[in-house]
Protein backbone atom coordinates (compact mmCIF):
# COMPACT_ATOMS: atom_id res chain seq x y z
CA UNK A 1 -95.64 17.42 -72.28
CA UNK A 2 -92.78 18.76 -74.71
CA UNK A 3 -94.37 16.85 -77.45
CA UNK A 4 -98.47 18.11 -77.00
CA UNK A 5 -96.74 21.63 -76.78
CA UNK A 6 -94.80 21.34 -80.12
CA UNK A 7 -97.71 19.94 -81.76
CA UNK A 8 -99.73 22.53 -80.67
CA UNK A 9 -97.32 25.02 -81.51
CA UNK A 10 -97.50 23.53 -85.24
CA UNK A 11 -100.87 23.68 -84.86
CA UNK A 12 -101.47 27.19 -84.22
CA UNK A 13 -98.82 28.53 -86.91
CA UNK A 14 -100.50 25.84 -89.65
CA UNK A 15 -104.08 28.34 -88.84
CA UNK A 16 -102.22 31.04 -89.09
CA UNK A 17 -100.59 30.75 -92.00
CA UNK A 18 -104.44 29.38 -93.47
CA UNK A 19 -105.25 32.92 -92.54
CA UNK A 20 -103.32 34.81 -94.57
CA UNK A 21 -103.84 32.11 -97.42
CA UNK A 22 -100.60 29.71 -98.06
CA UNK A 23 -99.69 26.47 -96.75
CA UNK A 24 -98.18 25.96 -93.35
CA UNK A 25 -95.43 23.31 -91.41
CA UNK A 26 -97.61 20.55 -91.10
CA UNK A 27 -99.16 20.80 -94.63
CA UNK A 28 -96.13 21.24 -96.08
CA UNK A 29 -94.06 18.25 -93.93
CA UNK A 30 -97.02 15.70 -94.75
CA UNK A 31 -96.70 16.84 -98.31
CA UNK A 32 -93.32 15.26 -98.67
CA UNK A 33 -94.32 11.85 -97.68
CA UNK A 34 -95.33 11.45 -101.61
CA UNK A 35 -94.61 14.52 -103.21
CA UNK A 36 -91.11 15.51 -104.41
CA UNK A 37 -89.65 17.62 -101.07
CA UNK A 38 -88.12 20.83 -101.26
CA UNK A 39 -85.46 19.76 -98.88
CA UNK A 40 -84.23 16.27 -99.77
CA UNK A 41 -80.97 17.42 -98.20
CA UNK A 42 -82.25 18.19 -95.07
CA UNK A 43 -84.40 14.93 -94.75
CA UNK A 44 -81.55 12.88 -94.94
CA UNK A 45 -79.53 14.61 -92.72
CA UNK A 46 -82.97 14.43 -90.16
CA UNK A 47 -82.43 10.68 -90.67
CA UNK A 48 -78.71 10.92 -90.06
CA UNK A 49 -79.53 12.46 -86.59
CA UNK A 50 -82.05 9.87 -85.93
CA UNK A 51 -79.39 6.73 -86.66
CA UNK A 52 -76.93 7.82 -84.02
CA UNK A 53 -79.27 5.37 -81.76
CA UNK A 54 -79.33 2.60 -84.20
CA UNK A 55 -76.17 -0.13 -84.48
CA UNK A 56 -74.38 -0.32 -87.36
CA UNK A 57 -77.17 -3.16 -89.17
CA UNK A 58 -79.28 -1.54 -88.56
CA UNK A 59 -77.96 1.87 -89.59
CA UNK A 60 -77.16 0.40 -93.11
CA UNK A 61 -81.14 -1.26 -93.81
CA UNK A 62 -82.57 1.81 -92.82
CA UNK A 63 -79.79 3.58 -95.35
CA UNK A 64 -80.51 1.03 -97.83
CA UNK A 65 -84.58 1.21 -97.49
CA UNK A 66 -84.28 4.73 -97.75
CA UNK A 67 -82.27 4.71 -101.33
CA UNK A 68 -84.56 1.84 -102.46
CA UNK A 69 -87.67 4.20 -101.65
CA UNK A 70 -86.10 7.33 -103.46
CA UNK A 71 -85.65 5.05 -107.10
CA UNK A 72 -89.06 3.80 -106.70
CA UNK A 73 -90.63 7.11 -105.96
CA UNK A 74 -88.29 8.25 -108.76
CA UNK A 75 -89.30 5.85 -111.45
CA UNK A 76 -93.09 6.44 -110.64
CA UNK A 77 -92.76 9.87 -111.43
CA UNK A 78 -90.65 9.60 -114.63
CA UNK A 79 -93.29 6.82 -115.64
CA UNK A 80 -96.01 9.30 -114.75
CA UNK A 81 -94.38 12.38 -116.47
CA UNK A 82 -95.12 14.33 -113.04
CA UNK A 83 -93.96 17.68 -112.73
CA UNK A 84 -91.19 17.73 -109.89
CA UNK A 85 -90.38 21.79 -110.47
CA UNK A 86 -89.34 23.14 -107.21
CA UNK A 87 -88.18 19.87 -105.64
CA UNK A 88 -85.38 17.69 -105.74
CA UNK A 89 -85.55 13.51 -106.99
CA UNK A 90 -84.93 12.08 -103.20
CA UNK A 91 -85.64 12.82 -99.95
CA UNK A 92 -88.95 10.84 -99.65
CA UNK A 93 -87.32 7.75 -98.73
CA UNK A 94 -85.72 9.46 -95.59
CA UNK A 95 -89.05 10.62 -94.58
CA UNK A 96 -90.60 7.17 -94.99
CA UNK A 97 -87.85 5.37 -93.13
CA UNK A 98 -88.36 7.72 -90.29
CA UNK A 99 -91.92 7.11 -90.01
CA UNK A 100 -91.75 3.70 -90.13
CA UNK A 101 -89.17 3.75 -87.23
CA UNK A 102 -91.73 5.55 -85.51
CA UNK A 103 -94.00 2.58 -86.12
CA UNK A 104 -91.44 0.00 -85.05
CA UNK A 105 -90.93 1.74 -81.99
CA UNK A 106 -93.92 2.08 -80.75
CA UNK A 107 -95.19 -2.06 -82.43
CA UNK A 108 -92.09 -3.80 -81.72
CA UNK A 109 -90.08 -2.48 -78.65
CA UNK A 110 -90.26 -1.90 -74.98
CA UNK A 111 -89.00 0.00 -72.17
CA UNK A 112 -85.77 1.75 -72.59
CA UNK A 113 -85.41 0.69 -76.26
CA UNK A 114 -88.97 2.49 -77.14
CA UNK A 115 -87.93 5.16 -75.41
CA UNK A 116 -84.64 5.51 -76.89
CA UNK A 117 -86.01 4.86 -80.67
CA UNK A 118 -88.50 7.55 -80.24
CA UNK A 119 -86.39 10.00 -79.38
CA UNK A 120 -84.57 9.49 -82.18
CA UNK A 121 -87.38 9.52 -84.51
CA UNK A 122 -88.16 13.01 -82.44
CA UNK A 123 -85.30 14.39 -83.03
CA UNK A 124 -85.47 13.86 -86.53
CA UNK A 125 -88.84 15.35 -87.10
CA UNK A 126 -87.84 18.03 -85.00
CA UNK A 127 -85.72 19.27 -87.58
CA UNK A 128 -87.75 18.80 -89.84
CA UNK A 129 -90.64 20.59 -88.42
CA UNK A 130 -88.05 23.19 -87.37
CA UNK A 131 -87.60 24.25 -90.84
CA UNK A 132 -90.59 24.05 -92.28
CA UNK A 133 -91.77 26.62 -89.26
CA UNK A 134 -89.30 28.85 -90.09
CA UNK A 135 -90.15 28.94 -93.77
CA UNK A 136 -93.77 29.84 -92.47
CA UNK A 137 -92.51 32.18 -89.82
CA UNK A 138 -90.92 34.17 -92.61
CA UNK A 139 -93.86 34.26 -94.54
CA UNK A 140 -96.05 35.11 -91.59
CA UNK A 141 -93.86 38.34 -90.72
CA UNK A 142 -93.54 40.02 -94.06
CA UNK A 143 -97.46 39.39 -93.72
CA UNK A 144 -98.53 41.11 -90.53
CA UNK A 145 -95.42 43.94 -90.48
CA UNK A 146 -96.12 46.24 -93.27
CA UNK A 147 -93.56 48.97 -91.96
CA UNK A 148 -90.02 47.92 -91.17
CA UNK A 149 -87.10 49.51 -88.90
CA UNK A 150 -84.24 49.09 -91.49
CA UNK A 151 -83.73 53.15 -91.40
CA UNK A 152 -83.03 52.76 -87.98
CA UNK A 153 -80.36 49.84 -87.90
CA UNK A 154 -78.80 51.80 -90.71
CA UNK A 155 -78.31 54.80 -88.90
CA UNK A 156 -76.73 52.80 -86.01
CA UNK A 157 -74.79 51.17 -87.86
CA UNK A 158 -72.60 54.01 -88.84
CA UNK A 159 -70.97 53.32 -85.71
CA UNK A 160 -69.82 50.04 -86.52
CA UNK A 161 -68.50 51.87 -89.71
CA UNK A 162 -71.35 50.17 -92.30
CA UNK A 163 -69.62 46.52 -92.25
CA UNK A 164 -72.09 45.61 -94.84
CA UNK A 165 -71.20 48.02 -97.41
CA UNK A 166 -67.51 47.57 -96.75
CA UNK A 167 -68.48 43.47 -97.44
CA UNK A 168 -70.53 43.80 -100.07
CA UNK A 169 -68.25 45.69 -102.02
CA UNK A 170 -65.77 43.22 -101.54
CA UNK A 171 -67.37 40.27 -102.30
CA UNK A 172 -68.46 42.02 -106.00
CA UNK A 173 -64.93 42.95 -106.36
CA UNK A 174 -63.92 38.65 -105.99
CA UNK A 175 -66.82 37.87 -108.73
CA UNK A 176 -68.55 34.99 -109.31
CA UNK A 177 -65.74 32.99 -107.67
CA UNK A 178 -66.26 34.72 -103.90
CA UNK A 179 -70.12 34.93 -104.42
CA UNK A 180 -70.45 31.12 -105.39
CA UNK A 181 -67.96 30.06 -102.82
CA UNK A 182 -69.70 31.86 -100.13
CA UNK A 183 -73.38 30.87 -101.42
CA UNK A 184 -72.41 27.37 -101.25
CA UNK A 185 -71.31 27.76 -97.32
CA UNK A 186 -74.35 30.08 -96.09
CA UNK A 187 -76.74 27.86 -98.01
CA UNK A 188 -75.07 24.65 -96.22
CA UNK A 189 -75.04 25.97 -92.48
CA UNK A 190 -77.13 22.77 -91.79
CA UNK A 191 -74.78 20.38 -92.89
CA UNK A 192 -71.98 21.57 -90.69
CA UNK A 193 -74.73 21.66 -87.62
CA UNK A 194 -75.10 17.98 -88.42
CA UNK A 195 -71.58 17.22 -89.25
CA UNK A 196 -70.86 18.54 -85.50
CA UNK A 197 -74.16 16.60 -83.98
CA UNK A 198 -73.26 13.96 -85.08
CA UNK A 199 -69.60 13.88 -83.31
CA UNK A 200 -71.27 14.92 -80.45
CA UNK A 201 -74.12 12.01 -81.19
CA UNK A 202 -71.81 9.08 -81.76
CA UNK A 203 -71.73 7.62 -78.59
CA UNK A 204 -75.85 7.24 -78.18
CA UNK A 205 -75.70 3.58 -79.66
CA UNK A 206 -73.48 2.16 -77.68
CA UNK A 207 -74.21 4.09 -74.00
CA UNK A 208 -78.20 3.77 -75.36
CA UNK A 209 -78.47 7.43 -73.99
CA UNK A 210 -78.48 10.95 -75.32
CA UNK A 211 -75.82 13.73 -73.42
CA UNK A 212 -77.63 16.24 -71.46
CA UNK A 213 -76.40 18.84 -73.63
CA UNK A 214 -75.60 19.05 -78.09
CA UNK A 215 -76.15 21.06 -80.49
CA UNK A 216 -79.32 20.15 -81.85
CA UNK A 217 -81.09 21.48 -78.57
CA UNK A 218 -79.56 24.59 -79.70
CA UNK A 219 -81.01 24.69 -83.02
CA UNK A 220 -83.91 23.81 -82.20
CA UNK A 221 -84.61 26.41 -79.32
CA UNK A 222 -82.58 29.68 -81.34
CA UNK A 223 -85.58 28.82 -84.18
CA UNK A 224 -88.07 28.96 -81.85
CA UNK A 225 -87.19 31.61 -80.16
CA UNK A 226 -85.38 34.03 -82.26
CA UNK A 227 -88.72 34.45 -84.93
CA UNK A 228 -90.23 36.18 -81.95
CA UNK A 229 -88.01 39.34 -82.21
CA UNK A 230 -88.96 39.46 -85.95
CA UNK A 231 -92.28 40.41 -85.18
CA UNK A 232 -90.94 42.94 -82.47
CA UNK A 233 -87.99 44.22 -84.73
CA UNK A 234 -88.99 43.86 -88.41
CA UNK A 235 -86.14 44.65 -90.63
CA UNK A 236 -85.37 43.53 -94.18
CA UNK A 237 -81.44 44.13 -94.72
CA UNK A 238 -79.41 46.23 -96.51
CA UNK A 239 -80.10 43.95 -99.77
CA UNK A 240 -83.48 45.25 -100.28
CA UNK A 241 -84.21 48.24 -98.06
CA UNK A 242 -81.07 50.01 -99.72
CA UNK A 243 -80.80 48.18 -102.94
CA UNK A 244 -83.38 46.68 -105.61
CA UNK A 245 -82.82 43.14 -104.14
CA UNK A 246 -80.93 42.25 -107.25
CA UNK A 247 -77.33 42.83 -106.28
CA UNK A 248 -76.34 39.44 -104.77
CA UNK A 249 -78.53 36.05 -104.82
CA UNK A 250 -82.09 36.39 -103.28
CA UNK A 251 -84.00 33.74 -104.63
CA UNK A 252 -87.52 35.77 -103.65
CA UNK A 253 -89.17 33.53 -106.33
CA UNK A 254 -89.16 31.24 -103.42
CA UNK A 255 -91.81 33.31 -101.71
CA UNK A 256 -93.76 34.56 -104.64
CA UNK A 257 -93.34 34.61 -108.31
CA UNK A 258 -94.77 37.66 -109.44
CA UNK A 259 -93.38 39.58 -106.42
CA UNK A 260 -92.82 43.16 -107.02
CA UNK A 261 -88.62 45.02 -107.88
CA UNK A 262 -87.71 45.90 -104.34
CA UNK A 263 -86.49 48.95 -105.49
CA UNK A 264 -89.83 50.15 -106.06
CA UNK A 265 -90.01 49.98 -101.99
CA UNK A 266 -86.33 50.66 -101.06
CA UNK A 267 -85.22 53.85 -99.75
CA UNK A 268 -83.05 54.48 -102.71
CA UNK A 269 -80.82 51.75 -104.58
CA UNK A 270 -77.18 52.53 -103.13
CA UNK A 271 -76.38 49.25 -101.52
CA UNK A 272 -73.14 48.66 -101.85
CA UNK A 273 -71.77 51.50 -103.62
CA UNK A 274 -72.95 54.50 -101.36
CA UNK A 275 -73.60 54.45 -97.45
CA UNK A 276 -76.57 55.89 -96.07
CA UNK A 277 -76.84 59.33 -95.25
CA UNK A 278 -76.69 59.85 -91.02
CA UNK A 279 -80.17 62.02 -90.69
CA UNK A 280 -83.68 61.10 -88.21
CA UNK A 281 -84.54 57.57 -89.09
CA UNK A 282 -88.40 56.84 -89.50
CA UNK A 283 -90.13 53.36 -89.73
CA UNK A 284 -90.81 53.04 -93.53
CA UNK A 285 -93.50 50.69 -95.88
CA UNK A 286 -92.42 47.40 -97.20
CA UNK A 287 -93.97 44.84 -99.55
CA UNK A 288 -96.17 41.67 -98.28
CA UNK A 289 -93.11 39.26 -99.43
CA UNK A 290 -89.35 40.13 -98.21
CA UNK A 291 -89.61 38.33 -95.03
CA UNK A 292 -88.27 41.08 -92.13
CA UNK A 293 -85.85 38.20 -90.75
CA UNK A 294 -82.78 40.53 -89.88
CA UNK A 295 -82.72 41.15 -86.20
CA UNK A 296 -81.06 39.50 -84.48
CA UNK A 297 -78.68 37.36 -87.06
CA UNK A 298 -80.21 34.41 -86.81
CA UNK A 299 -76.87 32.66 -88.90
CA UNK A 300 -74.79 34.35 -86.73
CA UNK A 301 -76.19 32.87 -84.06
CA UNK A 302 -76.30 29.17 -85.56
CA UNK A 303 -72.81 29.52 -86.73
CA UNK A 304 -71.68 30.59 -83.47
CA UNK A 305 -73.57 27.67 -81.75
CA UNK A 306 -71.43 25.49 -84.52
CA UNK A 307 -68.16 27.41 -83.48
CA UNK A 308 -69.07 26.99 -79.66
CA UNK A 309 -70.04 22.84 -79.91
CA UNK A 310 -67.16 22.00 -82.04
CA UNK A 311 -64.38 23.24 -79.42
CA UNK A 312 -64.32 20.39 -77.73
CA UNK A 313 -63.95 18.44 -80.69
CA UNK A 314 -60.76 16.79 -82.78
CA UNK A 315 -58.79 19.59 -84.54
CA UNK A 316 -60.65 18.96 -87.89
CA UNK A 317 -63.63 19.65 -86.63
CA UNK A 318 -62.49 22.78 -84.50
CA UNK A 319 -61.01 24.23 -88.02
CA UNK A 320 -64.16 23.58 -89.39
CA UNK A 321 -66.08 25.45 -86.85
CA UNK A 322 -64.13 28.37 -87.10
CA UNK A 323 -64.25 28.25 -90.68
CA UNK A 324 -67.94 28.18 -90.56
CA UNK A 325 -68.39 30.84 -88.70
CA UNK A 326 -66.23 33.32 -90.20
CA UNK A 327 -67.28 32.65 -94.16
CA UNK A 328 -71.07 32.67 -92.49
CA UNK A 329 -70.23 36.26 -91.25
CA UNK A 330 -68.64 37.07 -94.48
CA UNK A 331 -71.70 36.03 -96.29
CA UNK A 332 -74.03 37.65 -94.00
CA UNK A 333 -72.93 41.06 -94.49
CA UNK A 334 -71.67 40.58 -98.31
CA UNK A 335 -74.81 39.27 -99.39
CA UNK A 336 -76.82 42.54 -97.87
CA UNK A 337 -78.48 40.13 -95.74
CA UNK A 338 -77.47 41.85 -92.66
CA UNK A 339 -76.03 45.21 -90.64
CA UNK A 340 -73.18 44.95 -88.29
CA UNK A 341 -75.75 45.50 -85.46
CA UNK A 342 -77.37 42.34 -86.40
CA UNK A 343 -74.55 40.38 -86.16
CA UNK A 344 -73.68 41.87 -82.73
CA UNK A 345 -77.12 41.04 -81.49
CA UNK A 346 -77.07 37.49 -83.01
CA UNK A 347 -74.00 36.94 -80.84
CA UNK A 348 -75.12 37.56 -77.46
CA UNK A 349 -78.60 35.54 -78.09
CA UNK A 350 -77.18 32.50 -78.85
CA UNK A 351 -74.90 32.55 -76.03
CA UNK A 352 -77.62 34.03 -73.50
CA UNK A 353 -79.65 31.08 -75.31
CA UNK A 354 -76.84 28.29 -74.33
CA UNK A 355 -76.62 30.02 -70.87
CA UNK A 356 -79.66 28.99 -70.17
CA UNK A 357 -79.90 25.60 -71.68
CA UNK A 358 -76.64 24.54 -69.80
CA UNK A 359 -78.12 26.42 -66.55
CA UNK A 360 -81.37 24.78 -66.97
CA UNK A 361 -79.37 21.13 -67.08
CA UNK A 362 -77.86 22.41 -63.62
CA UNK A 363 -81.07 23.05 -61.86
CA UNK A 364 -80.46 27.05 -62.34
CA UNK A 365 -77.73 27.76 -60.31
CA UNK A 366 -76.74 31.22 -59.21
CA UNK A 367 -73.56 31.47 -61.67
CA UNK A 368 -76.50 30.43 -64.21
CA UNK A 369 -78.75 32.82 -63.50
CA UNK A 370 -76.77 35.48 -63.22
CA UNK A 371 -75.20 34.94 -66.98
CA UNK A 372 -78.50 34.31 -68.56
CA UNK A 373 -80.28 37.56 -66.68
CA UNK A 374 -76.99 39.58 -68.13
CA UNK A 375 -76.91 38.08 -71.63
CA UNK A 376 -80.94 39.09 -71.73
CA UNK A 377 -80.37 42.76 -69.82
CA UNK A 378 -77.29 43.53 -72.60
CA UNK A 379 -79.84 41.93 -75.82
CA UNK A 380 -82.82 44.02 -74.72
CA UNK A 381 -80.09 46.95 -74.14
CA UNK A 382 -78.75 46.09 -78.27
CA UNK A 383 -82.35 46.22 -79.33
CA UNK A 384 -83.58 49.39 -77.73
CA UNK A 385 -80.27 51.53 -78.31
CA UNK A 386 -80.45 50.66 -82.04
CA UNK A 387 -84.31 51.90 -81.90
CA UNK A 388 -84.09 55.48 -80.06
CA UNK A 389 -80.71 56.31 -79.50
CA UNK A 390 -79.35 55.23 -83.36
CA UNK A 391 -78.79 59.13 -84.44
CA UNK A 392 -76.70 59.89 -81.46
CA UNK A 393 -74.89 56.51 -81.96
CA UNK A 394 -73.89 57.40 -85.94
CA UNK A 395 -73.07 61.02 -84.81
CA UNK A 396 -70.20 59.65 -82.08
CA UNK A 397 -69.50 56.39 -84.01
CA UNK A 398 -66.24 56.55 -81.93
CA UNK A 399 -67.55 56.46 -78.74
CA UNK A 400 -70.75 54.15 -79.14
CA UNK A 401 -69.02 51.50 -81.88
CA UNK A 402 -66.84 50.34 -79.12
CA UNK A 403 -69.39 50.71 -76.64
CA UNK A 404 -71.37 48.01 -78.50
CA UNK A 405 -68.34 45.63 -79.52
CA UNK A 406 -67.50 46.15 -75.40
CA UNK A 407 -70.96 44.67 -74.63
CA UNK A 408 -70.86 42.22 -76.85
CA UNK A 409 -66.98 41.16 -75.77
CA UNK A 410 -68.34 41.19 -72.07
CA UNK A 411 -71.21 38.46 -72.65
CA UNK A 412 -68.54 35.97 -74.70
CA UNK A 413 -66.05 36.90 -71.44
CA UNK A 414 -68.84 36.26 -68.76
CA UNK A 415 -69.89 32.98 -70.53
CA UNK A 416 -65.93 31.69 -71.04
CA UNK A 417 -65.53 32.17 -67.80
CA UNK A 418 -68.60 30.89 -66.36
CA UNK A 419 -69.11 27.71 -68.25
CA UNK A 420 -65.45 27.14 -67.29
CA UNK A 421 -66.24 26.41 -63.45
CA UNK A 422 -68.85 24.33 -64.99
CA UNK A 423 -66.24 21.73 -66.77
CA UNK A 424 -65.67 18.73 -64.05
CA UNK A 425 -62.31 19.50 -62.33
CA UNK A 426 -59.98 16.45 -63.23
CA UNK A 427 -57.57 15.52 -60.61
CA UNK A 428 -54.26 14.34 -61.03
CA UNK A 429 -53.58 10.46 -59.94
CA UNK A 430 -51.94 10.34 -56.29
CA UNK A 431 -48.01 9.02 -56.58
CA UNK A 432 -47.46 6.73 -55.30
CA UNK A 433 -44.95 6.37 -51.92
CA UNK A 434 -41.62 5.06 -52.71
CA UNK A 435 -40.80 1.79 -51.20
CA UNK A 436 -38.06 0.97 -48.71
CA UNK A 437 -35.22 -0.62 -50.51
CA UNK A 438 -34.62 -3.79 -49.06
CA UNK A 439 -31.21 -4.31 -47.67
């Protein structure tokens, strides 16, 4: 059932994405089999994922095919003098291995070792496909949203005292030493997701089963779900509704080559120098090409899923975590890629999300309803204060800027506390009775 629904899913955004004339998941995921792939990284760390249910043989064959596949491919192409612009030289020999798992599986096992082998291979093309619907997601919004709320988020965010200006301003002041530094963590968000996964993973090959609960069901349902609000909420960021798009790394070349100076769309090119000015926000035009991929934070939330999956972990990986998410914040707001108010919203979706994925695995308790309905109640409140109410919120920025930190404070506190009755209780061993000394 999960499976026809995904592939329908792909389905339906692979037409839609016909219809407004590019290329969509599937087309671009079968692409990859032969041509060079835009995301080598990410196929191998798909294939990672899928060997947590192999043993160690076999784990190094598949490694070893997959290596052996990326020099052939590679030689081919060198021989053939084909262009490989906008892809890297491996990654195909990931893709292959995993397909051919997929083959094994279904040709050459049985029972609970099928089973177990294809859900592997899922996995792995889940994150894959996961991806590649996101790219087209983007794509699709900047498509079918022509005006964008960015005035409004602005104006709200005057409560939270413009984090993004304050950020940006600081990461131009560190140079090319703070920009590259933080580039290189918000562009690698999915290798710590995997890093964690795996820790969480490692046990699959020997117990032959997956936990009920890990990270990568996170992932997977925040980038399903959270494109939805784009088309609800489309807003662009600081970075090009306030600025010409320019000031930090935005590699919009990605998305179309001859794509138009966002400044000739922005409200006025003041990002990070100058805040806004507090007056009555209005919805405002937008080019065909900045995807409106701002609200809610969707890194925020990932990072935070990181932050939240890696607590249970050994100390390097809870230093990691925390890491992650903190440099991921910094990036979001220095880049321009984000308002405060995103990040706040980002927050209490992912853990309204993991609610009710860990509420779900306890057949929806009361304790797990009630979280999830007030993580959703205190989202949907976020999202409609920050549309009609952002004018009063900049003109009392002391009164609603802790209002909204209070909100989002309250979801972490009723999830802590919640998933904590959920941990099993551990008692301590009984003593035992003394003996009778013998006289």
């Amino acid at each position: 059932m999960a499976g026809v629904v995904t592939l329908g899913f792909l389905v339906t955004l692979e037409f839609a994405a016909r219809h407004y004339g590019f290329a969509g998941p599937v087309t671009n995921q079968v692409r990859e089999v032969v041509y060079a792939p835009k995301s080598g990284g990410l196929l191998y760390a798909a294939m990672a994922l899928m060997m947590v249910v192999l043993t160690w043989r076999e784990r190094l064959i598949a490694v070893s095919a997959a290596i052996g596949v990326d020099i052939a491919f590679f030689v081919v192409r060198w021989a053939a003098g084909a262009d490989t612009a906008g892809g890297h030289p491996f990654g195909n020999g990931a893709l292959w291995v995993i397909l051919g798992l997929a083959v094994i599986a279904v040709t050459r096992r049985t029972g609970r070792e099928r089973v177990l082998l294809l859900k592997g291979v899922a996995l792995a093309l889940l994150l894959m496909a996961g991806r590649k619907t996101g790219d087209t997601w983007l794509l699709i919004t900047s498509k079918t949203r022509p005006t964008v709320l960015d005035q409004y988020v602005a104006t709200a965010d005057h409560a939270l005292g413009n984090p993004s200006w304050l950020a940006g301003r600081i990461v131009t002041a560190t140079g090319p030493v703070g920009f590259n530094f933080l580039d290189f963590v918000y562009g690698n968000l999915a290798v710590a997701a995997v890093i964690a996964a795996l820790y969480q993973l490692r046990h699959v090959a020997v117990e032959r089963r997956f936990p009920r609960h890990h990270l990568v069901r996170t992932f997977l349902v925040i980038g399903l779900v959270g494109p939805a609000f784009y088309m609800i909420y489309p807003v662009v960021g600081p970075l090009f509704a306030y600025g010409t798009g320019t000031e930090h790394w935005a590699d919009v070349s990605l998305w179309a080559p001859d794509m138009p100076p966002s400044e000739a769309w922005a409200v006025a090119d003041i990002w990070p120098r100058t805040l806004p000015p507090v007056d009555t926000p209005h919805p405002m035009s937008f080019d065909g090409i900045t995807p409106r991929n701002c609200m809610p934070s969707l890194h925020t939330a990932w990072a935070t899923a990181i932050f939240i999956h890696s607590r249970k972990g050994p100390r390097p990986l809870r230093f990691a975590g925390t890491f992650w998410l903190v440099a991921t914040l910094a990036a979001t707001l220095g880049f321009g890629y984000h308002y405060g108010a995103d990040l706040i919203a980002g927050v209490v979706f992912v853990l309204t999300i993991e609610a009710a994925l860990r509420a779900y695995d306890r057949d929806w308790d009361r304790s797990g309803l009630r979280l999830v309905a007030y993580g959703a109640t205190v989202f949907a409140a976020l999202l409609l204060s920050y549309r009609f109410l952002p004018l009063a919120m900049a003109e009392h920025p002391w009164v609603s800027g802790p209002l909204l930190l209070l909100a989002m404070v309250s979801v972490i506190y009723g999830y802590v506390r919640t998933t904590a009755r959920w941990e099993p209780k551990t008692e301590p061993a009984p003593r035992p009775e003394p003996q009778p000394e013998l006289i």
